[in-house]
C-alpha atoms as a PDB file:
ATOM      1  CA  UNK A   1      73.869 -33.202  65.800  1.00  0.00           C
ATOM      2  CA  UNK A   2      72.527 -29.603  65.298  1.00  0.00           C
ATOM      3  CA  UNK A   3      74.304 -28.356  68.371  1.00  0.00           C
ATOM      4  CA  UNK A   4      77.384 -30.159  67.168  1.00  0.00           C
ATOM      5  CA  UNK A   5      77.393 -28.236  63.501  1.00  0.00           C
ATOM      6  CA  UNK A   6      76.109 -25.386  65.327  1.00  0.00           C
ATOM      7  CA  UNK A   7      79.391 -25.504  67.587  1.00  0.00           C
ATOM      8  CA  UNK A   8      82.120 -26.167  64.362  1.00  0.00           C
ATOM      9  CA  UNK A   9      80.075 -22.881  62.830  1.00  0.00           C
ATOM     10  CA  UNK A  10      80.876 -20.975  65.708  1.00  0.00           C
ATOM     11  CA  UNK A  11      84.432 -21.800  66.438  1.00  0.00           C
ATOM     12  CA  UNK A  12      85.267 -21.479  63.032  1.00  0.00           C
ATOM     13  CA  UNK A  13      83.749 -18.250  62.607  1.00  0.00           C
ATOM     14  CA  UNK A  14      85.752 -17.142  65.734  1.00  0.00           C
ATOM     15  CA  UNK A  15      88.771 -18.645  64.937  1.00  0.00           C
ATOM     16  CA  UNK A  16      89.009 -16.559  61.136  1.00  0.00           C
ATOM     17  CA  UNK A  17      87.526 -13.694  62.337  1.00  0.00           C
ATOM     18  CA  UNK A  18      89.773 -13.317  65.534  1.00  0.00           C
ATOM     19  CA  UNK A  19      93.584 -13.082  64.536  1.00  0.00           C
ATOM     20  CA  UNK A  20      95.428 -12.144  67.456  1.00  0.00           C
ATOM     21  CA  UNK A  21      97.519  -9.153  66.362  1.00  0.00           C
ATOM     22  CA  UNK A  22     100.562 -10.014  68.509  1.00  0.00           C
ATOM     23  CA  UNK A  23     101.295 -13.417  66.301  1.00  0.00           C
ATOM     24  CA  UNK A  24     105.380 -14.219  65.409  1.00  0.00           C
ATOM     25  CA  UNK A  25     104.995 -13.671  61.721  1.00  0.00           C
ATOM     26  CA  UNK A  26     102.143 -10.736  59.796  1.00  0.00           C
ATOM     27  CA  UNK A  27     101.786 -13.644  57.038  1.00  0.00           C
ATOM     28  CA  UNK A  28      99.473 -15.714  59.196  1.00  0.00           C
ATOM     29  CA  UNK A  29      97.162 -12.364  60.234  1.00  0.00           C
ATOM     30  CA  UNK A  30      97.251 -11.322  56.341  1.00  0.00           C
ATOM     31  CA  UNK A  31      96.118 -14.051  55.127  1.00  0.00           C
ATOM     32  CA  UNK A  32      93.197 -14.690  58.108  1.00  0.00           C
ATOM     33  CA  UNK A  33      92.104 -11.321  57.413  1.00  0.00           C
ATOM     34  CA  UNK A  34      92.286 -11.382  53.416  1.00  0.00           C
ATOM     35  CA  UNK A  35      90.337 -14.656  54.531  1.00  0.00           C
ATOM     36  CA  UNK A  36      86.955 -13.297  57.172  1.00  0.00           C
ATOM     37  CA  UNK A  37      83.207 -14.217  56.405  1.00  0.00           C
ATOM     38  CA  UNK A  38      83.022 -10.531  54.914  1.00  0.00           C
ATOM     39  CA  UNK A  39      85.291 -11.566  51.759  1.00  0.00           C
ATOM     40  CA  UNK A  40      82.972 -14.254  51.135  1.00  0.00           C
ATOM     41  CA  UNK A  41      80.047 -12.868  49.560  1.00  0.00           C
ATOM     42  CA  UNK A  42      76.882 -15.386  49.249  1.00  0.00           C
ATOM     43  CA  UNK A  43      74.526 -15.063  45.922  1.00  0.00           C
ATOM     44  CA  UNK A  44      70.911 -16.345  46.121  1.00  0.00           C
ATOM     45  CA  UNK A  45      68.760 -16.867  43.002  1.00  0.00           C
ATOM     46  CA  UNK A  46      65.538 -15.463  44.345  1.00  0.00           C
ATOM     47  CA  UNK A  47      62.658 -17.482  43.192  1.00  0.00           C
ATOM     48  CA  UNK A  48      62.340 -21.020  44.722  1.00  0.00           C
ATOM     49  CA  UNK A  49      65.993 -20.518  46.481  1.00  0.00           C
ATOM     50  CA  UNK A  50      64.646 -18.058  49.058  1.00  0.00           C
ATOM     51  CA  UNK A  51      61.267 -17.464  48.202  1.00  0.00           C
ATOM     52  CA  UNK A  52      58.320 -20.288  47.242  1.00  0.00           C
ATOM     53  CA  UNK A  53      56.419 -18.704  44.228  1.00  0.00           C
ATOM     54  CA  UNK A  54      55.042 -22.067  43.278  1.00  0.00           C
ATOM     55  CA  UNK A  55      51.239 -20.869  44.454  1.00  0.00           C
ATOM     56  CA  UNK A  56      50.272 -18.063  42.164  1.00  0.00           C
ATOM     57  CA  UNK A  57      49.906 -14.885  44.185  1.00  0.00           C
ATOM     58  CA  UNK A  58      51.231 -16.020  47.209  1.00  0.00           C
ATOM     59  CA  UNK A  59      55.247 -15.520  48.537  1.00  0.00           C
ATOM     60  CA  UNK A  60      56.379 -17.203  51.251  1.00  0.00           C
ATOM     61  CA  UNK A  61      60.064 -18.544  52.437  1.00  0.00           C
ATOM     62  CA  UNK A  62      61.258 -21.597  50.960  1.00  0.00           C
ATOM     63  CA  UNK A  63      62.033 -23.950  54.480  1.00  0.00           C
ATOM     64  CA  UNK A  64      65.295 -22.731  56.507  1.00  0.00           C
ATOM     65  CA  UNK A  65      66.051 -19.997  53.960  1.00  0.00           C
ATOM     66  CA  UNK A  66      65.445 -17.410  56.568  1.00  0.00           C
ATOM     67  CA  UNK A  67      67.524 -19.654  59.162  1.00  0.00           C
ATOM     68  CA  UNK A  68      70.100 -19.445  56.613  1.00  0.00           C
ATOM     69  CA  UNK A  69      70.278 -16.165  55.842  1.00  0.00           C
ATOM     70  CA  UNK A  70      70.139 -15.017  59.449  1.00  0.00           C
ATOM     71  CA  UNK A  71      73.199 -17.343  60.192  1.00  0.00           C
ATOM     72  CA  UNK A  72      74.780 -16.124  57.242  1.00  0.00           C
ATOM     73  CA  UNK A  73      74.608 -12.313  58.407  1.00  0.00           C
ATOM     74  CA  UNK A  74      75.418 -13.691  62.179  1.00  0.00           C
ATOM     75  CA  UNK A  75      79.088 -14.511  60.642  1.00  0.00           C
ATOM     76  CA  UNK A  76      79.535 -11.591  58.932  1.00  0.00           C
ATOM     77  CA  UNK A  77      79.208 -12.892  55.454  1.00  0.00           C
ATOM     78  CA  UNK A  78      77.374 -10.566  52.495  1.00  0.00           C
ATOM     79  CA  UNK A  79      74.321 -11.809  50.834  1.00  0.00           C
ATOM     80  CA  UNK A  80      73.133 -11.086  47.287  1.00  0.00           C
ATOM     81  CA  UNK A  81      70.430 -11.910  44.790  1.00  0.00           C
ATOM     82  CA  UNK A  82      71.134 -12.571  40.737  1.00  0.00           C
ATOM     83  CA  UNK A  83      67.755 -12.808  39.905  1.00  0.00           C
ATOM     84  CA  UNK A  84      65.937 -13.199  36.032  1.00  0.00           C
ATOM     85  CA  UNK A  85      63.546 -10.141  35.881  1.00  0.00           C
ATOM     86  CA  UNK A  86      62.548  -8.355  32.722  1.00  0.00           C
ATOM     87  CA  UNK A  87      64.993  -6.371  31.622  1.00  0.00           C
ATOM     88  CA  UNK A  88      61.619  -4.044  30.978  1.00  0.00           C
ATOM     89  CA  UNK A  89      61.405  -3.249  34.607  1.00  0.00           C
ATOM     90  CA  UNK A  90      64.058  -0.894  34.386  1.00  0.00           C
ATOM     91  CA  UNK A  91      67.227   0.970  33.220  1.00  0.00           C
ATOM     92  CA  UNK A  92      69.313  -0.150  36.391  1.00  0.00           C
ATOM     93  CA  UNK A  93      69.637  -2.603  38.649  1.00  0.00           C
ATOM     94  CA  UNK A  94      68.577  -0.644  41.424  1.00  0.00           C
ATOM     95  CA  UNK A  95      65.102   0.151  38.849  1.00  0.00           C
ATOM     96  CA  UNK A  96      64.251  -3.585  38.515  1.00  0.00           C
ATOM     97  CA  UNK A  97      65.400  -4.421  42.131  1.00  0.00           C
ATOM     98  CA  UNK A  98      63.197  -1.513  43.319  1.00  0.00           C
ATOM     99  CA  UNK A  99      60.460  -3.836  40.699  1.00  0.00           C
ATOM    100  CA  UNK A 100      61.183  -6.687  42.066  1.00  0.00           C
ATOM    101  CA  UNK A 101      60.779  -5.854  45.377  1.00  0.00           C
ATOM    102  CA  UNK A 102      57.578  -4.398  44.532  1.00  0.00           C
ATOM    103  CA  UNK A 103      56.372  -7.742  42.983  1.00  0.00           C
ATOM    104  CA  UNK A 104      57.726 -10.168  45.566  1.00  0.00           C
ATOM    105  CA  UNK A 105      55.970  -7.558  48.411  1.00  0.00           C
ATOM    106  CA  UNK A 106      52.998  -7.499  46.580  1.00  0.00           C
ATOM    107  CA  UNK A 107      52.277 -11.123  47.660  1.00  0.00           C
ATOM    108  CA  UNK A 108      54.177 -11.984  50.654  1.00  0.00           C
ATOM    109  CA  UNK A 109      52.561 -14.073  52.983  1.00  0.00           C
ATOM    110  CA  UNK A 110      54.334 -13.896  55.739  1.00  0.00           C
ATOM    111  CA  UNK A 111      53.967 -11.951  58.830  1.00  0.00           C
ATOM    112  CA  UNK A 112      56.952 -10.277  59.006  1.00  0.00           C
ATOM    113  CA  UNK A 113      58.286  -8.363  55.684  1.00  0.00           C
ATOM    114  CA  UNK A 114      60.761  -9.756  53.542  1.00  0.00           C
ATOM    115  CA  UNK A 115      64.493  -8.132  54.807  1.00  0.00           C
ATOM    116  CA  UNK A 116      65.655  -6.537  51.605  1.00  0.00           C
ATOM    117  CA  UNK A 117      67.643  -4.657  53.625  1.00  0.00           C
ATOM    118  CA  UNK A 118      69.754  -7.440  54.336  1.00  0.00           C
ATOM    119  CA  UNK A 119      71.035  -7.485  50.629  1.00  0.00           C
ATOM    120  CA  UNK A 120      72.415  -3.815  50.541  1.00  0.00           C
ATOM    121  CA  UNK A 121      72.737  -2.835  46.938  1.00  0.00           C
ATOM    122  CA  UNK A 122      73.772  -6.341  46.045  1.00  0.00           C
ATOM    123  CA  UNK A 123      71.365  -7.375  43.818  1.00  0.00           C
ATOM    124  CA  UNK A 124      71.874  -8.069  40.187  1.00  0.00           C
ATOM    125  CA  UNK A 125      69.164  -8.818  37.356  1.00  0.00           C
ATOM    126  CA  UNK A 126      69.910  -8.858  33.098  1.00  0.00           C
ATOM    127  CA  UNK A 127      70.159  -5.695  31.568  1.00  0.00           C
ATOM    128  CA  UNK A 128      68.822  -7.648  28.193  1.00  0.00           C
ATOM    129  CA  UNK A 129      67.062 -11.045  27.812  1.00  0.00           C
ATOM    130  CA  UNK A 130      70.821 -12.226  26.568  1.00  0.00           C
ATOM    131  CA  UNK A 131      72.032 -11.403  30.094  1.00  0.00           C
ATOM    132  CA  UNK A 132      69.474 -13.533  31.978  1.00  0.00           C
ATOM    133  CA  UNK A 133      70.716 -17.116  33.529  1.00  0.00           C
ATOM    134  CA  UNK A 134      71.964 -19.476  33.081  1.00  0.00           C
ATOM    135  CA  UNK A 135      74.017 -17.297  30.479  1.00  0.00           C
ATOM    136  CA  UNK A 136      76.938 -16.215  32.400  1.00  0.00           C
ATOM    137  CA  UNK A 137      76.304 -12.197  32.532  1.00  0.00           C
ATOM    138  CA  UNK A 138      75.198 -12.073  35.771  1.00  0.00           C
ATOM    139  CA  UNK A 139      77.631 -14.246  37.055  1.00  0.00           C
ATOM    140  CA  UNK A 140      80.635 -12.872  35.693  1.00  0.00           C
ATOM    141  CA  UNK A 141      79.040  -9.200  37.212  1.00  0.00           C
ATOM    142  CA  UNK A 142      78.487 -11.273  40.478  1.00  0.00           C
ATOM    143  CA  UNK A 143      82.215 -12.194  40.671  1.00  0.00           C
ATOM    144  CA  UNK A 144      83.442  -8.933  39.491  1.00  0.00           C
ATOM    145  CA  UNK A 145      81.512  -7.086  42.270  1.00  0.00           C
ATOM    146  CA  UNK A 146      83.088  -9.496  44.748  1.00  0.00           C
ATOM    147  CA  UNK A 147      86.605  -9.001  43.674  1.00  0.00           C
ATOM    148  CA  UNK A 148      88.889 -10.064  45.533  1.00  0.00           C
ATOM    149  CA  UNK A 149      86.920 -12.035  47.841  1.00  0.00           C
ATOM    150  CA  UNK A 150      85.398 -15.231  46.354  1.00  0.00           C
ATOM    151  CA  UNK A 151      82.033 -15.745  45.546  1.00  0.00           C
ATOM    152  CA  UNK A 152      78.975 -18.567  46.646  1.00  0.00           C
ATOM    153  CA  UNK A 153      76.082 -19.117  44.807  1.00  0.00           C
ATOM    154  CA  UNK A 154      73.077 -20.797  46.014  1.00  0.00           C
ATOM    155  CA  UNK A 155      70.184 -22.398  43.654  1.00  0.00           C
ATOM    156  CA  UNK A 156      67.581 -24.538  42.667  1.00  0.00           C
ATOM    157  CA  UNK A 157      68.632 -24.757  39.053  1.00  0.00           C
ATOM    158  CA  UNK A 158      71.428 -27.617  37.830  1.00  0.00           C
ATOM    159  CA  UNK A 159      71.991 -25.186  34.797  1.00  0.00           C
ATOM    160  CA  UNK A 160      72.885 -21.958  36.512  1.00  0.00           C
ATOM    161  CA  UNK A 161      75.235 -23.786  39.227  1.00  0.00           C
ATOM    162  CA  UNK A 162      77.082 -25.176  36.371  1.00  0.00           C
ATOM    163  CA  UNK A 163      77.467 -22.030  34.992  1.00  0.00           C
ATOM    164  CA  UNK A 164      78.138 -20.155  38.056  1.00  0.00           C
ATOM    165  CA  UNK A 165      81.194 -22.562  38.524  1.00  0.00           C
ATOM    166  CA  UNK A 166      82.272 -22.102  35.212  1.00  0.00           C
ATOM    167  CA  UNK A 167      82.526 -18.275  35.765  1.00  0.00           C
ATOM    168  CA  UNK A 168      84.439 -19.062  38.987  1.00  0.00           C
ATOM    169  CA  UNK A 169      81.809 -18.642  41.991  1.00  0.00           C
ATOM    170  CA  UNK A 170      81.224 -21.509  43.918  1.00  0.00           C
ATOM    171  CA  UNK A 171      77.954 -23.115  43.126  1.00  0.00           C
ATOM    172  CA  UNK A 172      75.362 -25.279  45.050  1.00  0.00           C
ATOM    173  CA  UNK A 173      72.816 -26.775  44.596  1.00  0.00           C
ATOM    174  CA  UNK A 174      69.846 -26.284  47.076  1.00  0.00           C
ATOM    175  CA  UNK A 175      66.944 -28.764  48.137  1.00  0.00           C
ATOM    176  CA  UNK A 176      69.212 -32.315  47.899  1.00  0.00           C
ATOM    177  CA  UNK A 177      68.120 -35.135  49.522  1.00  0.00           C
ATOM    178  CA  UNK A 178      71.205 -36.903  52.196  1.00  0.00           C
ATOM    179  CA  UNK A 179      72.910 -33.348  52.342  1.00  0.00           C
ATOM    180  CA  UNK A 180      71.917 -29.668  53.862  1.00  0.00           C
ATOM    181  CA  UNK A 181      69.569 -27.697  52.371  1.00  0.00           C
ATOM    182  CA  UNK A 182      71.535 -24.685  52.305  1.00  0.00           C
ATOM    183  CA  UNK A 183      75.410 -24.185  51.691  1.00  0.00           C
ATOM    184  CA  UNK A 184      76.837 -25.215  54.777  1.00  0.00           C
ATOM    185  CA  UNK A 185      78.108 -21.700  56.806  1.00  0.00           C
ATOM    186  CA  UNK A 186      81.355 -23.373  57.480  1.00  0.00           C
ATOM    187  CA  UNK A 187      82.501 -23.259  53.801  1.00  0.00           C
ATOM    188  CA  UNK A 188      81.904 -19.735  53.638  1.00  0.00           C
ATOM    189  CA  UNK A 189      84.317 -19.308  56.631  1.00  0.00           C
ATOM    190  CA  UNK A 190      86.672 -22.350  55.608  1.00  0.00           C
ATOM    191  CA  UNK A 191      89.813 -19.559  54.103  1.00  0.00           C
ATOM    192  CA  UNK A 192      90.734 -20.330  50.157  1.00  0.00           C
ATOM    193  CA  UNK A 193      92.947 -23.166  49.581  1.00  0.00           C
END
């Protein structure tokens, strides 16, 4: 059954992301191209989405988030983090990412270090305690930065899916018994209806 999802993933992701340029009208390329993994950018709440913080001083993956993530990248498709920091740990984004980092680092258990790299500068975190989720700040930022591609968001929390649909990403919710873990990759590549 793996294999089988693994296969629709694939073909999918081949089938948006190669157009052949010769086709009998430039509507169907457009909209294929307007359409690729990389205008489908993927938020992650950070703590218990991706990362199990639920033994003090110890950070390890939560199960298949690093399968997820490198499947996710595989297609092409941007990854992100809104994550609730203090706003304390910084005047920027970049300062309480670079904070954040620090913190998460600081007690990572794994053998291999966490790939913030993966994330590029797309990582957003309140500028006050007003911002912070489920208050929709940082997902009204999140859509904004994705603009015009559409915009995913993966958690843990009912609340801040809610919200994040309200504000127009995509929401879902992570963990659910009778369903995937993880957003299924072949929504990400599915083009806008």
């Amino acid at each position: 059954m793996k294999r089988i999802a693994w296969l629709v993933t694939a073909l999918l992701g081949a089938s948006v992301v190669f157009v052949p340029a010769t086709s009998a009208s430039a509507a169907p390329v457009a909209q294929a191209e307007q359409h690729r993994p990389t205008c489908s950018v993927v938020w992650f709440d950070l703590g218990n989405t991706l990362v199990d913080t639920s033994v003090p001083g110890k950070t390890t993956w939560m199960p298949g988030a690093l399968r997820h993530l490198r499947l996710l990248r595989a297609v092409g498709a941007p990854i992100g983090v809104i994550t609730n920091v203090p706003p304390e740990w910084g005047a920027t984004d970049a300062e309480r990412a670079t904070a954040t980092k620090a913190f998460i680092n600081s007690t990572w258990a794994e053998a291999q270090p966490f790939p913030w790299d993966w994330f590029g500068d797309r990582f957003l975190t309140p500028r006050t305690k007003a911002e912070s989720k489920p208050a929709t700040a940082l997902f009204e930022r999140a859509r904004d930065t994705a603009a015009p591609c559409r915009s995913f968001y993966e958690g843990e929390t009912p609340g801040e899916i809610t919200v994040a649909e309200q504000t127009g990403l995509t929401g879902y919710l992570i963990g659910q018994p009778n369903r995937p873990a993880y957003l299924p990759v072949w929504r990400v590549l599915v083009p806008f209806s």
